[in-house]
Each structure stands twice: as structure tokens, then as C-alpha cells.
N, C-alpha and C. Protein backbone atom coordinates (compact mmCIF):
# COMPACT_ATOMS: atom_id res chain seq x y z
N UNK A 1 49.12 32.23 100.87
CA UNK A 1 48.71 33.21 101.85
C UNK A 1 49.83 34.26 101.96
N UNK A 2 49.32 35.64 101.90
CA UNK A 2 50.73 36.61 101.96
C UNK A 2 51.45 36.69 103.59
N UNK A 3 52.52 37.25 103.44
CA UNK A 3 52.99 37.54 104.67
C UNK A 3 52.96 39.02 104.82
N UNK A 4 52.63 39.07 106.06
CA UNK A 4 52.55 40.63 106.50
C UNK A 4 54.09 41.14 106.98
N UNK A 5 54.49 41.83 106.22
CA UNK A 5 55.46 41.97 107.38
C UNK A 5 55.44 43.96 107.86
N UNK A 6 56.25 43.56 109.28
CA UNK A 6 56.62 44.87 109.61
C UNK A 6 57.95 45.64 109.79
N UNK A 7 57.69 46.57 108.82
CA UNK A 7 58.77 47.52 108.93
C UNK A 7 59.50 48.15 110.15
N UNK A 8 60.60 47.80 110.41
CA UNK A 8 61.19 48.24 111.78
C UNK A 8 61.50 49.54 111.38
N UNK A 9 61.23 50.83 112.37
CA UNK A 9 61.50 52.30 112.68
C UNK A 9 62.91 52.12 112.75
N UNK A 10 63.67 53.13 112.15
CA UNK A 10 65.19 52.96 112.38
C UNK A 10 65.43 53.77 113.82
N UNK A 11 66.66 53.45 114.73
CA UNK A 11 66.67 53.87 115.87
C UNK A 11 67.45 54.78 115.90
N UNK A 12 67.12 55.91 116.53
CA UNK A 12 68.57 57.36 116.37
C UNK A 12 69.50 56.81 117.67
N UNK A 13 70.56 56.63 117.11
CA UNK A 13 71.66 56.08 118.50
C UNK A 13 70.90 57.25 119.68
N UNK A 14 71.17 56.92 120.89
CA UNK A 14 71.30 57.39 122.08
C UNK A 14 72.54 58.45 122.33
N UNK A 15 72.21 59.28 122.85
CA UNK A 15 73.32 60.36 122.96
C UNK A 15 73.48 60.27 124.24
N UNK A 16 74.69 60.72 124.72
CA UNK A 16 74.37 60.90 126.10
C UNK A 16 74.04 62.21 127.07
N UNK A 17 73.68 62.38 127.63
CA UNK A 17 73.26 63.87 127.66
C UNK A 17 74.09 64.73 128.67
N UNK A 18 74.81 65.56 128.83
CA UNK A 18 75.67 67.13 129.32
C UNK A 18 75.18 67.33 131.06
N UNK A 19 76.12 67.47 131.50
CA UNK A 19 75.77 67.50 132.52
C UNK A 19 74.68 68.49 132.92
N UNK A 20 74.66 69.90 132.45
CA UNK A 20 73.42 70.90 132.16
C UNK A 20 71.91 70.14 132.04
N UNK A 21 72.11 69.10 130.94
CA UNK A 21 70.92 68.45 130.02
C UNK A 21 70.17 67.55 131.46
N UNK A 22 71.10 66.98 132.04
CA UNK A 22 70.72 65.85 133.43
C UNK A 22 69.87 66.52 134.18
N UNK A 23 70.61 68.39 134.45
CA UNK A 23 70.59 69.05 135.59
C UNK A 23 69.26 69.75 135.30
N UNK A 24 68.81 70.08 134.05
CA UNK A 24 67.50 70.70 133.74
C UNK A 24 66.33 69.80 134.03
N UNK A 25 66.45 68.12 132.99
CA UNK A 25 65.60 67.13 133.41
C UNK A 25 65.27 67.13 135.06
N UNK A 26 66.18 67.27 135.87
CA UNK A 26 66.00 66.49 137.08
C UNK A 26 65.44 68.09 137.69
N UNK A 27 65.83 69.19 137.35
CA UNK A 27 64.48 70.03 137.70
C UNK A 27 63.58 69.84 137.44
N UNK A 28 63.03 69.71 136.30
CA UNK A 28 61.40 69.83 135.63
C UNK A 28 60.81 68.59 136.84
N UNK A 29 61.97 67.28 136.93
CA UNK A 29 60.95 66.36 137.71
C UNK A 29 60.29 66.70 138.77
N UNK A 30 61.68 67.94 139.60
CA UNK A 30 60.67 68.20 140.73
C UNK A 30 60.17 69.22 140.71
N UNK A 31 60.11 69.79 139.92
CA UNK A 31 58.96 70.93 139.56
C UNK A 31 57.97 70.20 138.91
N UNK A 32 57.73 68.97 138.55
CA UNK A 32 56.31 68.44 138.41
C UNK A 32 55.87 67.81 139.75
N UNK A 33 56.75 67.33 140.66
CA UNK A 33 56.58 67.19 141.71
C UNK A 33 56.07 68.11 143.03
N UNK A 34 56.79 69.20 142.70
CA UNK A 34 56.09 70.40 143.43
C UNK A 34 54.82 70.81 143.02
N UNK A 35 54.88 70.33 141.45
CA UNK A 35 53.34 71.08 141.35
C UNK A 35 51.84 70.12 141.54
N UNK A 36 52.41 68.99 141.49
CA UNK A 36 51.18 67.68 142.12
C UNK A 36 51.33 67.95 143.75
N UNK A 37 52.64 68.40 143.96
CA UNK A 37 51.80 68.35 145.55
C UNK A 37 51.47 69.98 145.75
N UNK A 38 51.29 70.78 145.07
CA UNK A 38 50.65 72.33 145.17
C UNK A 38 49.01 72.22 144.66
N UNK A 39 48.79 71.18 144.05
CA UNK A 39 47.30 70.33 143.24
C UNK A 39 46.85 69.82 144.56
N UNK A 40 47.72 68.61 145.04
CA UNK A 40 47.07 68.31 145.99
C UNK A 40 46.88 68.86 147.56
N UNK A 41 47.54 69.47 147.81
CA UNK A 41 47.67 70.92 148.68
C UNK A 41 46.07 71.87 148.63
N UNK A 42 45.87 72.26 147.44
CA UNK A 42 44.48 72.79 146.93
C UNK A 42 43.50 72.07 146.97
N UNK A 43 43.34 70.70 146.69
CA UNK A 43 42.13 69.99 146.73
C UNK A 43 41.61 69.33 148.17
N UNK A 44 42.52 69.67 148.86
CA UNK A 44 42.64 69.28 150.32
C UNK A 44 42.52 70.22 151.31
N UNK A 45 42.49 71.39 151.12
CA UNK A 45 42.16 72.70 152.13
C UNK A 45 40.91 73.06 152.32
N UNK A 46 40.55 73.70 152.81
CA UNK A 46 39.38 74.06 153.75
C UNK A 46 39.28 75.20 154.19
N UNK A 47 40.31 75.67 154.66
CA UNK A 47 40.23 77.29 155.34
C UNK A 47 40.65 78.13 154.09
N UNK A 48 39.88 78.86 153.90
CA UNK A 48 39.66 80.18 153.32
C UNK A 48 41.30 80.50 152.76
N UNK A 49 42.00 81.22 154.00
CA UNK A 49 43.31 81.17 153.61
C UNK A 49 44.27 80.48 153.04
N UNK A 50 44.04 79.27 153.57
CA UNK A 50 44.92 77.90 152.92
C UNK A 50 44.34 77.62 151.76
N UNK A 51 43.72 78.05 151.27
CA UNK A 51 43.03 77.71 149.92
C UNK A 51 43.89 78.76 149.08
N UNK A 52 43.94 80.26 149.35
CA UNK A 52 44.86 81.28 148.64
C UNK A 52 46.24 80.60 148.91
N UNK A 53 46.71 80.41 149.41
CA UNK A 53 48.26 80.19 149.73
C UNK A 53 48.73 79.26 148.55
N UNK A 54 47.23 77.83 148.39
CA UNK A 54 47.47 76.89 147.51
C UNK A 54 47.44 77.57 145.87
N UNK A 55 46.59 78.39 146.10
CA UNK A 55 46.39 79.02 144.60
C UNK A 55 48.04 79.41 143.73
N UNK A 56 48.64 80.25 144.93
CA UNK A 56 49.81 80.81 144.62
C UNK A 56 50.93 79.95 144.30
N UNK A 57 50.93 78.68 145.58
CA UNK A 57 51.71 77.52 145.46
C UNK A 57 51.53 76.94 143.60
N UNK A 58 50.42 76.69 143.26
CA UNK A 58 49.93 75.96 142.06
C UNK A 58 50.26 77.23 141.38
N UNK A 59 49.98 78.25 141.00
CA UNK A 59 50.47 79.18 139.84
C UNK A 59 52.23 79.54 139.34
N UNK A 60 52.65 79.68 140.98
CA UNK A 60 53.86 79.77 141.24
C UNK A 60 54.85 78.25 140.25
N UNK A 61 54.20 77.47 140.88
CA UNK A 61 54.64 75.62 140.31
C UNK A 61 54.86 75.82 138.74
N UNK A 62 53.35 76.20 138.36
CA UNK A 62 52.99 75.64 136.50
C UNK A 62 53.98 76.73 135.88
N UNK A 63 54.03 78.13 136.61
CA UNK A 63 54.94 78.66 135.75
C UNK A 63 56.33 78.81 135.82
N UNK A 64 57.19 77.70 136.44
CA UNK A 64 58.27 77.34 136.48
C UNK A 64 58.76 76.37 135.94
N UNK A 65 57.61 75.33 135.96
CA UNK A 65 57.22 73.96 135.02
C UNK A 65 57.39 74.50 133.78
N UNK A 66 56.76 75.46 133.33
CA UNK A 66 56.35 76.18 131.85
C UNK A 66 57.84 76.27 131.01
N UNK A 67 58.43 77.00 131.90
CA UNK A 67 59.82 77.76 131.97
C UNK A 67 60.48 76.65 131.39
N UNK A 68 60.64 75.86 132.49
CA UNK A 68 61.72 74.92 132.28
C UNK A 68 61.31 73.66 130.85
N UNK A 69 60.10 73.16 130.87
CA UNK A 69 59.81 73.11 129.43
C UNK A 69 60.21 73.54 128.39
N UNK A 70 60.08 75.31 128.47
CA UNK A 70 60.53 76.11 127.29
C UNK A 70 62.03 75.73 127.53
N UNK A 71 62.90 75.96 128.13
CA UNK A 71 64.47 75.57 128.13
C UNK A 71 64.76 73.66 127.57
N UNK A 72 63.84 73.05 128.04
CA UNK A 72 64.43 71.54 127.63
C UNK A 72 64.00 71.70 126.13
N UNK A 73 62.92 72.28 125.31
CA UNK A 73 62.77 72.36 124.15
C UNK A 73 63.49 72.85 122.95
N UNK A 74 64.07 74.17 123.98
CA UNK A 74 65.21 74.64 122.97
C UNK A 74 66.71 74.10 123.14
N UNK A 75 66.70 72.74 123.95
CA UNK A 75 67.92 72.42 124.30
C UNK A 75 67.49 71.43 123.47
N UNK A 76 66.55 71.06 122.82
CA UNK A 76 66.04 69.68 122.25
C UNK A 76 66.44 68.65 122.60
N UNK A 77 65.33 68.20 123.61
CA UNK A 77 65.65 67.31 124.55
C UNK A 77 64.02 66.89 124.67
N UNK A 78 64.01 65.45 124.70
CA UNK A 78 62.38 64.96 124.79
C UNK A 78 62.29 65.14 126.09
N UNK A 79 61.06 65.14 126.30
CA UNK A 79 60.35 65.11 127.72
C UNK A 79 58.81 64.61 127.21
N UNK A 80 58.61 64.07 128.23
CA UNK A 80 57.02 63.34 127.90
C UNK A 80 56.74 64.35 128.78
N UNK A 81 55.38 64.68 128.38
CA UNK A 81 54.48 66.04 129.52
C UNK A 81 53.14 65.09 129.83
N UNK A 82 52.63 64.95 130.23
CA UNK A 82 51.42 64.45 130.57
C UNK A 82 50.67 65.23 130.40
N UNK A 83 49.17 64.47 129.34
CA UNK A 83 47.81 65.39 128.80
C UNK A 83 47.72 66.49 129.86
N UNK A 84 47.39 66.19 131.00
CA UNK A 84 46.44 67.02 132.14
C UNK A 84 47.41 68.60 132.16
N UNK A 85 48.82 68.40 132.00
CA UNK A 85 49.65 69.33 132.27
C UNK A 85 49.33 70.70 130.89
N UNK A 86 48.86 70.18 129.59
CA UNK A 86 48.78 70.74 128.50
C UNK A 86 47.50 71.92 128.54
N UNK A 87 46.32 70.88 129.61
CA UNK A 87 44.94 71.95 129.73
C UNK A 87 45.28 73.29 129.93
């Protein structure tokens, strides 16, 4: 009977990352954070006005999110994005 075997992925050592590199990550988090609660801010209003305010909140959010994306990319630096964020 053969044996299957599996090839282990070689691992790129771990770097450690710049104090800049920490300081960008830990924006984007709460700029994904600001922008789930600018989502949920919008799906939760009712008045006319508070509905615009949310619009701005949520546009304002994704394109700071965007931003800072574009900067962790050219700093080449992973970030997992979540599908929904890509629509």
C-alpha cells in the first residue's frame, strides 16, 4: 500500500515589525472598527437625518480604511481584509 505523504510549506522566519509597521496595523484595526460601527450606525437609524450623518460616517470610514490598506501594502505587510470589505 503506498504512503501518502505531505510536503511541508517552508516557513519565512518571522520578522519583527518597526515601530511605524505596529503603529499603521493598529490603525487600520480601528479604522475597521470605526467602520463596523459607521455600518452599524446606518442599519440602525430611522430619522431621515441620522441616516445622512451615517452615510458620511461609512464613506468617511472605507476611505481611510482604503488609505491605510494602500500604505500597509506598500510597506509589505500582510493584513487579512475580510470578503465583505473587498465589495
Amino acid at each position: 500500500m503506498p504512503v501518502l505523504r505531505v510536503k511541508k510549506e517552508k516557513q519565512q522566519p518571522k520578522r519583527l515589525l518597526s515601530y511605524d509597521e505596529k503603529y499603521l496595523l493598529d490603525e487600520l484595526t480601528q479604522s475597521k472598527n470605526a467602520l463596523d460601527a459607521a455600518y452599524s450606525c446606518f442599519e440602525n437609524a430611522t430619522d431621515p437625518d441620522i441616516i445622512d450623518s451615517c452615510i458620511y460616517q461609512v464613506n468617511s470610514a472605507q476611505i481611510r480604511y482604503k488609505f491605510l490598506l494602500e500604505k500597509a501594502k506598500a510597506a509589505n505587510l500582510s493584513v487579512a481584509v475580510p470578503l465583505n470589505m473587498l465589495l
